[in-house]
C-alpha atoms as a PDB file:
ATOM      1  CA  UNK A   1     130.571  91.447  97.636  1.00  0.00           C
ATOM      2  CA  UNK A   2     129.764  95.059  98.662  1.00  0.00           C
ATOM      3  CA  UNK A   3     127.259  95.484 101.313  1.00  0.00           C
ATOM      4  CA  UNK A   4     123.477  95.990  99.901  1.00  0.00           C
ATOM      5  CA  UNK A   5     120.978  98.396 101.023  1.00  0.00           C
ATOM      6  CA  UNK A   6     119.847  97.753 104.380  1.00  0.00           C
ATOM      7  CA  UNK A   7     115.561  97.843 104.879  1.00  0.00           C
ATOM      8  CA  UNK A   8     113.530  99.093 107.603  1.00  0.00           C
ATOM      9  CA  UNK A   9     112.251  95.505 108.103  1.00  0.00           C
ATOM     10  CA  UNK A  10     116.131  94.442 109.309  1.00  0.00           C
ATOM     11  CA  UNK A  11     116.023  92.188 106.138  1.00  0.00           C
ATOM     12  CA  UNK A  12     120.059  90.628 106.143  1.00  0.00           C
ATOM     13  CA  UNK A  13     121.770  92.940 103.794  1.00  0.00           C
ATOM     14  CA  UNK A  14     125.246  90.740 103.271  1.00  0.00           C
ATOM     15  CA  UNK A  15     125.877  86.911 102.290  1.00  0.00           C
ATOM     16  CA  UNK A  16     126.776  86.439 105.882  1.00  0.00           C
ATOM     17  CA  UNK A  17     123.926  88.028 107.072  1.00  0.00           C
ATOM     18  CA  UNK A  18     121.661  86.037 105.209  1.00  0.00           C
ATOM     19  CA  UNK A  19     123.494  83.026 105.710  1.00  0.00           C
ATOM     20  CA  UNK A  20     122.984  83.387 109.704  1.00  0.00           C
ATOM     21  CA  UNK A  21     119.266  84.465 108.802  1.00  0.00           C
ATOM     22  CA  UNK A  22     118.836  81.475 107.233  1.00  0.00           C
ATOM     23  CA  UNK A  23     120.363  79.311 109.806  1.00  0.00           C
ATOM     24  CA  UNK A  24     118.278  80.738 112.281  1.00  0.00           C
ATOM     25  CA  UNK A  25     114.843  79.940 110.258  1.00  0.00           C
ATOM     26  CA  UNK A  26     115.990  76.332 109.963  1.00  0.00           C
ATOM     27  CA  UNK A  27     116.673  75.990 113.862  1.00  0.00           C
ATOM     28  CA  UNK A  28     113.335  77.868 114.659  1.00  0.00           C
ATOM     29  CA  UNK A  29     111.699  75.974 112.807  1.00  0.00           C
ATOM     30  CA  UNK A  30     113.571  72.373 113.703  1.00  0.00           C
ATOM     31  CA  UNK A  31     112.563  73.492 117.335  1.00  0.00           C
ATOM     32  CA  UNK A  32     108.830  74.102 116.865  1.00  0.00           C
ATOM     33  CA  UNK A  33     108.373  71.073 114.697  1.00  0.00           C
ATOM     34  CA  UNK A  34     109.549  69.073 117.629  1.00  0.00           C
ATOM     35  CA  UNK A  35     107.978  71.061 120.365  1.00  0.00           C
ATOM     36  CA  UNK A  36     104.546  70.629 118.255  1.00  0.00           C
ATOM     37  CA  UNK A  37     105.340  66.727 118.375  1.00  0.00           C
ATOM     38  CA  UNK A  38     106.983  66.235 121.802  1.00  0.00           C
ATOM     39  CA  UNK A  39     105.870  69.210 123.761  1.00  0.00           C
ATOM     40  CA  UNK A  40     108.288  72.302 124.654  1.00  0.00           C
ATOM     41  CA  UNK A  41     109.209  70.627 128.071  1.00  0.00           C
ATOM     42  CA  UNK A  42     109.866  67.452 126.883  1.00  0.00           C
ATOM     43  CA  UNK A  43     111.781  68.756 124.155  1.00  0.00           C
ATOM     44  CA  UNK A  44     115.893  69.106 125.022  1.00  0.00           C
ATOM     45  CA  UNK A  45     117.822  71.419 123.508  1.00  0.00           C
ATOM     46  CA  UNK A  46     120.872  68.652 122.416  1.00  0.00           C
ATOM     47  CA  UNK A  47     117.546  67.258 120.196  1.00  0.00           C
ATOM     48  CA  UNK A  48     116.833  70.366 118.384  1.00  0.00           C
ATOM     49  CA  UNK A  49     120.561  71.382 117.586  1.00  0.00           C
ATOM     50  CA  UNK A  50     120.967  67.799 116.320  1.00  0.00           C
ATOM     51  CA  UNK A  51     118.304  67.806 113.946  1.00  0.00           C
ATOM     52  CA  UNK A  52     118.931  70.877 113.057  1.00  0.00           C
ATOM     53  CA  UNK A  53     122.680  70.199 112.187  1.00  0.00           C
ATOM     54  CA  UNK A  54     124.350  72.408 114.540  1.00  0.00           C
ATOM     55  CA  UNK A  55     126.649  72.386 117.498  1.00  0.00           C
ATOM     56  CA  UNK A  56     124.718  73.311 120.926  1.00  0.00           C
ATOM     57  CA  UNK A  57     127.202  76.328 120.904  1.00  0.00           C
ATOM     58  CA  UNK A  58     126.153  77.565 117.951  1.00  0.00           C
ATOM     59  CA  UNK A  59     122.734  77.124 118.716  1.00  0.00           C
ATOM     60  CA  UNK A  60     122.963  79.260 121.754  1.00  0.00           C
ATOM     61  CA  UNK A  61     125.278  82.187 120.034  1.00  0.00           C
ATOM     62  CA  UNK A  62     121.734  82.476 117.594  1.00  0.00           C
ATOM     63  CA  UNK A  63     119.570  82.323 120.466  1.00  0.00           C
ATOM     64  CA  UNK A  64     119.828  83.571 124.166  1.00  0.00           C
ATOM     65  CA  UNK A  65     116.947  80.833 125.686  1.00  0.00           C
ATOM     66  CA  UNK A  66     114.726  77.965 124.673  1.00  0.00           C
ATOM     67  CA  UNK A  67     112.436  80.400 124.744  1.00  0.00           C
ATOM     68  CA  UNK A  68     113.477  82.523 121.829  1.00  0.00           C
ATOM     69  CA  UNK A  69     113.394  78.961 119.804  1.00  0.00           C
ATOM     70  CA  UNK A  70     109.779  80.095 119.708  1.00  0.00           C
ATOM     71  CA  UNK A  71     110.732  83.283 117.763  1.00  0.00           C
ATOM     72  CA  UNK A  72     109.531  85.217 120.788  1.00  0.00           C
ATOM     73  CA  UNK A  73     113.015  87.199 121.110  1.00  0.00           C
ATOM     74  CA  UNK A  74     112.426  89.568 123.926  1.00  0.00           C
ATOM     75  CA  UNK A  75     114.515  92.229 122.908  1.00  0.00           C
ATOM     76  CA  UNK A  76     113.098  91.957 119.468  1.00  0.00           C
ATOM     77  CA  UNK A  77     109.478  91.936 120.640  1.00  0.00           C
ATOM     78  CA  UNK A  78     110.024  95.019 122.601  1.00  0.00           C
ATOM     79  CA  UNK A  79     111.781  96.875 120.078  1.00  0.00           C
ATOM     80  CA  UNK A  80     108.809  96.375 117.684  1.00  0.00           C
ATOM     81  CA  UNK A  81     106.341  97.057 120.030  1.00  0.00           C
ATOM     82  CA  UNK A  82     107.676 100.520 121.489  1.00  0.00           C
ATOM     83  CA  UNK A  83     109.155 101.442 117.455  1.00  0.00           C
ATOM     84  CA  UNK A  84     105.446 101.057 116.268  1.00  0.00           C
ATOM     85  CA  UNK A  85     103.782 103.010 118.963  1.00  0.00           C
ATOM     86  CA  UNK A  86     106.578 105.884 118.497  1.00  0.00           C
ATOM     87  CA  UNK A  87     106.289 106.429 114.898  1.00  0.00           C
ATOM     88  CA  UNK A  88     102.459 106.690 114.871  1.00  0.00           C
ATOM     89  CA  UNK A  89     101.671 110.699 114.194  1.00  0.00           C
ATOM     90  CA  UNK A  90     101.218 113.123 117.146  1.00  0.00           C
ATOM     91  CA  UNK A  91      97.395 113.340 117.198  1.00  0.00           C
ATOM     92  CA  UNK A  92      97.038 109.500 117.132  1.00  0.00           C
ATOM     93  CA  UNK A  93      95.459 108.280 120.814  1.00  0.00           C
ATOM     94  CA  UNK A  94      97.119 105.988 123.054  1.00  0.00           C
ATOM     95  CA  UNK A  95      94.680 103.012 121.862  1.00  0.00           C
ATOM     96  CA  UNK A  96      95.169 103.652 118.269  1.00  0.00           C
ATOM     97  CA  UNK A  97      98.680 103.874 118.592  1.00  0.00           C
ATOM     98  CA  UNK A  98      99.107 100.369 120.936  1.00  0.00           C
ATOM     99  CA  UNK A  99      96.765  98.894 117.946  1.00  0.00           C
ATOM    100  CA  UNK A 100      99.878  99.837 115.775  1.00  0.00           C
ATOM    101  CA  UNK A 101     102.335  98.158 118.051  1.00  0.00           C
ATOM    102  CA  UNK A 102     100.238  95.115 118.276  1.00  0.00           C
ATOM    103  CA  UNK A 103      99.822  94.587 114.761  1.00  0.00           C
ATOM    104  CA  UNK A 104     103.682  95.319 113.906  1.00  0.00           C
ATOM    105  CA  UNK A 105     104.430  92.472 116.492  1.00  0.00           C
ATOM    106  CA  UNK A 106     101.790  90.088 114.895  1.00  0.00           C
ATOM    107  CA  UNK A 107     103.810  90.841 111.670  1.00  0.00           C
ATOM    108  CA  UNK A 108     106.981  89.374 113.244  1.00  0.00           C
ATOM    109  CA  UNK A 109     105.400  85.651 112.340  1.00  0.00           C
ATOM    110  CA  UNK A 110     107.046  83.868 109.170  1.00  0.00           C
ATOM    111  CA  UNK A 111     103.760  82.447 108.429  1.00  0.00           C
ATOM    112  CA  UNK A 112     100.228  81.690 109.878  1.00  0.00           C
ATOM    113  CA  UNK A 113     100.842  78.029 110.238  1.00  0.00           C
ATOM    114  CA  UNK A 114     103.829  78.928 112.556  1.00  0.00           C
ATOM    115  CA  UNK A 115     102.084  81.835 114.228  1.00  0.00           C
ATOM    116  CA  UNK A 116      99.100  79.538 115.513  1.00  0.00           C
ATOM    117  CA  UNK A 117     101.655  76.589 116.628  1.00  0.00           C
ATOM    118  CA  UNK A 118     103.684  79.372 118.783  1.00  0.00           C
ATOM    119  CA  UNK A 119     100.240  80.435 120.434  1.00  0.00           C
ATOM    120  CA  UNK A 120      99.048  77.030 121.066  1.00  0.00           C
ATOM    121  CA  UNK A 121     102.332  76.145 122.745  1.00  0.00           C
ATOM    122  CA  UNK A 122     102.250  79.663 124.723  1.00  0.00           C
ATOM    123  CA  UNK A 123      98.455  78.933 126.162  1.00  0.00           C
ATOM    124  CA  UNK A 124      98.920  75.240 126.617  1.00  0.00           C
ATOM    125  CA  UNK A 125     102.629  74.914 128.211  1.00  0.00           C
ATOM    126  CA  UNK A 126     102.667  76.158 132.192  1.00  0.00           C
ATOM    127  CA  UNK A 127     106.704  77.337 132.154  1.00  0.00           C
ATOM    128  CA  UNK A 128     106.191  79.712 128.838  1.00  0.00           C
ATOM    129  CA  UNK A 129     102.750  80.931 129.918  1.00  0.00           C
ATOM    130  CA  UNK A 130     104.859  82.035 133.069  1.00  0.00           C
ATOM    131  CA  UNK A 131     107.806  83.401 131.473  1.00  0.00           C
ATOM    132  CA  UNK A 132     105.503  85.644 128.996  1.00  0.00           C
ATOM    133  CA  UNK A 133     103.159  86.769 132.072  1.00  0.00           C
ATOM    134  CA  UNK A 134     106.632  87.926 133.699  1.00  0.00           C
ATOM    135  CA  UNK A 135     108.173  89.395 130.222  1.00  0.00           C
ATOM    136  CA  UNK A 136     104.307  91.379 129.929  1.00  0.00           C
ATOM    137  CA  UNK A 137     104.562  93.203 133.205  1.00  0.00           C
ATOM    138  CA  UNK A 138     107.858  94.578 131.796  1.00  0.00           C
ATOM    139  CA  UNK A 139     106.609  95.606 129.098  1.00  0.00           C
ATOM    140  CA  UNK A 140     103.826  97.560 130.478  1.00  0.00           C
ATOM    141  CA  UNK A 141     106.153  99.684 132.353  1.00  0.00           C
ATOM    142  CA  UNK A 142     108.466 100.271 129.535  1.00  0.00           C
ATOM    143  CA  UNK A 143     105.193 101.229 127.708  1.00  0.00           C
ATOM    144  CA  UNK A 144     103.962 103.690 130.367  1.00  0.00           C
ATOM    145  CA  UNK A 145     105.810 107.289 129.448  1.00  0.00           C
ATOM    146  CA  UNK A 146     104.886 105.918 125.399  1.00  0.00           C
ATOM    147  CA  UNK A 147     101.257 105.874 126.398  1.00  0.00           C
ATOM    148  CA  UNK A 148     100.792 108.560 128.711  1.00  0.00           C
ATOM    149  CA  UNK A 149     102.114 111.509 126.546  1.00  0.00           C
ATOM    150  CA  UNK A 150      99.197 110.100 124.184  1.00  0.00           C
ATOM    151  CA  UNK A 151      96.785 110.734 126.903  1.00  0.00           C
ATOM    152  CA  UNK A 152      94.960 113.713 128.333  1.00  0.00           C
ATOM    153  CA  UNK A 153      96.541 113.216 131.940  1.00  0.00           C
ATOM    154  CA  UNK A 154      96.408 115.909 134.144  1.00  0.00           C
ATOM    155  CA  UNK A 155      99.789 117.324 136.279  1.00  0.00           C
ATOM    156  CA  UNK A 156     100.252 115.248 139.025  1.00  0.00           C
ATOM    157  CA  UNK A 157      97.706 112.711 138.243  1.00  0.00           C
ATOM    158  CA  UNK A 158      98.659 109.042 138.826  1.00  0.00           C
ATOM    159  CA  UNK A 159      99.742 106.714 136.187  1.00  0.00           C
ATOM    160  CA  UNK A 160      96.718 104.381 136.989  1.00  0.00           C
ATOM    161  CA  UNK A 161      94.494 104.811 133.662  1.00  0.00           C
ATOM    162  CA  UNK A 162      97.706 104.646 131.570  1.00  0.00           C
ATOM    163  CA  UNK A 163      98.575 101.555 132.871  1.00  0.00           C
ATOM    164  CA  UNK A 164      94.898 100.378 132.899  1.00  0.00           C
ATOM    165  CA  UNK A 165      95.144 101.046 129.134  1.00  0.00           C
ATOM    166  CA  UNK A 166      98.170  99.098 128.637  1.00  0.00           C
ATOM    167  CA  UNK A 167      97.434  96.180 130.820  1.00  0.00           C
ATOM    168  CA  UNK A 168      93.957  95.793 128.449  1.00  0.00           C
ATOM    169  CA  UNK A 169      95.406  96.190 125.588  1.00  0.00           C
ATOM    170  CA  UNK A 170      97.616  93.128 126.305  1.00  0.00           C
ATOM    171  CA  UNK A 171      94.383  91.114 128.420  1.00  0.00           C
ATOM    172  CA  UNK A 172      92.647  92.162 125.020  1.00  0.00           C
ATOM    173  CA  UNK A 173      95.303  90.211 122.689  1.00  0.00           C
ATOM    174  CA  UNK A 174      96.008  86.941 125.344  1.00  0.00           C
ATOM    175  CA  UNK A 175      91.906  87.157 124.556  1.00  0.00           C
ATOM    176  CA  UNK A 176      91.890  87.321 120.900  1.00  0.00           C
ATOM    177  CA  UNK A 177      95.032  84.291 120.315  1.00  0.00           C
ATOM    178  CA  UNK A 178      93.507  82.329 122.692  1.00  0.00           C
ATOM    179  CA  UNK A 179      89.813  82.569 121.022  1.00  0.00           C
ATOM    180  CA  UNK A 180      91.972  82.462 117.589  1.00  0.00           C
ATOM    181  CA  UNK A 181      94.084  78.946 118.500  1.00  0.00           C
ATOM    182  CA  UNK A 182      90.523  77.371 120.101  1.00  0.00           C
ATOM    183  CA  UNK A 183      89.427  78.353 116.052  1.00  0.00           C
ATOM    184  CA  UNK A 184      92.508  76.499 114.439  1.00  0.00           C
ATOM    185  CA  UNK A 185      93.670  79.609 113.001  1.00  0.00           C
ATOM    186  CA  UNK A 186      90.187  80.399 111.255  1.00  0.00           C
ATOM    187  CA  UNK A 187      89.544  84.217 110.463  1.00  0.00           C
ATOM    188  CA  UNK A 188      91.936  87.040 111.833  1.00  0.00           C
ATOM    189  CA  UNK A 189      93.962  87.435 114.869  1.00  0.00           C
ATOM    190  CA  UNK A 190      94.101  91.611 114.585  1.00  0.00           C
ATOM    191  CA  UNK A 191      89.951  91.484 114.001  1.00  0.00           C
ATOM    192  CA  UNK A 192      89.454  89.531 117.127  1.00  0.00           C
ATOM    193  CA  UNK A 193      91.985  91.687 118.459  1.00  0.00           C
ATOM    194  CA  UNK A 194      89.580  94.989 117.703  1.00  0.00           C
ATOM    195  CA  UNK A 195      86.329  92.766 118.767  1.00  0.00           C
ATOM    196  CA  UNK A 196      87.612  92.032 122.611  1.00  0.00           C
ATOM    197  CA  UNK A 197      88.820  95.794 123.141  1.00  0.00           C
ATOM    198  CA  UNK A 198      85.679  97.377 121.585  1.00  0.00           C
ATOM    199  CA  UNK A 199      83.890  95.106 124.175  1.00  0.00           C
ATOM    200  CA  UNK A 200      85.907  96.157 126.724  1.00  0.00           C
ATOM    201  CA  UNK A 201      85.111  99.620 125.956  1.00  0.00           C
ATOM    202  CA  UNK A 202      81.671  99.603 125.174  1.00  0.00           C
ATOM    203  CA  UNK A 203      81.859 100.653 121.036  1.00  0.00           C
ATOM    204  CA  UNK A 204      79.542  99.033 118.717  1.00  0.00           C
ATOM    205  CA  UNK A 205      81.112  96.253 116.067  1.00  0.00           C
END
């Protein structure tokens, strides 16, 4: 069968490709149905590629870690992110354009069922709380020349308020899925999102 149109989205565009894609979506979510019942830590990887009905090699040519069993592909988060930010128009401001960003990686979630259970198990399990504190600090950096050229920043002046920008712009969103998870999913992530940075900034709601 000829190859179809690929999408911007990165929607599989052959019978292979969906046949992986689809794959994948079982194992993801095989492996958050039983970290939701067991707990991620308690949860070993020979469990999820059983019940999944796949090999543990196969399992680990889809995904890198147990932590991308979470659907929180580091490579893929960062490509969103930065993509977003980039393709918002020249006069947008840095803090419009990392709004962008943040909402394009909110889209990444299949569903709002499986978008709450991934926050849940990122606030409430130590290890992944300290593997995404690590993965955020590289992100910030790799965010820094995106944000700055969207800034008024003077010749020589330090990168301080760029990265002050960046670092609560993520504080803002750890804010807004933690208040959002203690809710059970009620309302919407992105307007909680907009309530804890105009309170950070001092705009009215």
């Amino acid at each position: 069968m000829k190859q179809e149109a690929a999408t911007a989205t990165g929607t599989p565009t052959t019978l292979r490709d969906r046949a992986r894609h689809l794959a994948t979506q079982d194992i993801l979510e095989t492996a958050l149905r039983l970290f939701t019942e067991q707990g991620y830590d308690e949860t070993p990887i020979s469990q999820i590629a059983l019940e999944a009905g796949v090999s543990q090699r196969t399992l680990f040519r889809y995904f890198g870690t147990k932590e991308d069993l979470l659907g929180g592909n580091e490579a893929r988060f960062g490509q969103v992110l930065t993509a977003a930010i980039s393709e918002q128009p020249a006069e947008a401001g840095a803090w419009a354009a990392l709004r962008a960003g943040v909402a394009a990686v909110q889209a990444l979630h299949d569903s709002r069922e499986q978008a709450l259970e991934r926050f849940r198990l990122l606030h409430n399990t130590a290890s992944l709380r300290a593997g995404w504190l690590e993965k955020r600090l590289r992100f910030q950096e790799d965010l820094l020349p995106l944000v700055k050229e969207r800034m008024d920043t003077a010749v020589g002046e330090t990168d301080a308020r760029a990265r002050a920008v960046i670092a609560t712009v993520f504080g803002c969103l750890d804010a807004a899925s933690m208040t959002w998870v203690e809710n059970d999913g009620k309302g919407d992530i992105m307007d909680l999102y907009d309530e804890c940075i105009a309170a950070v900034r001092g705009c009215p709601q």
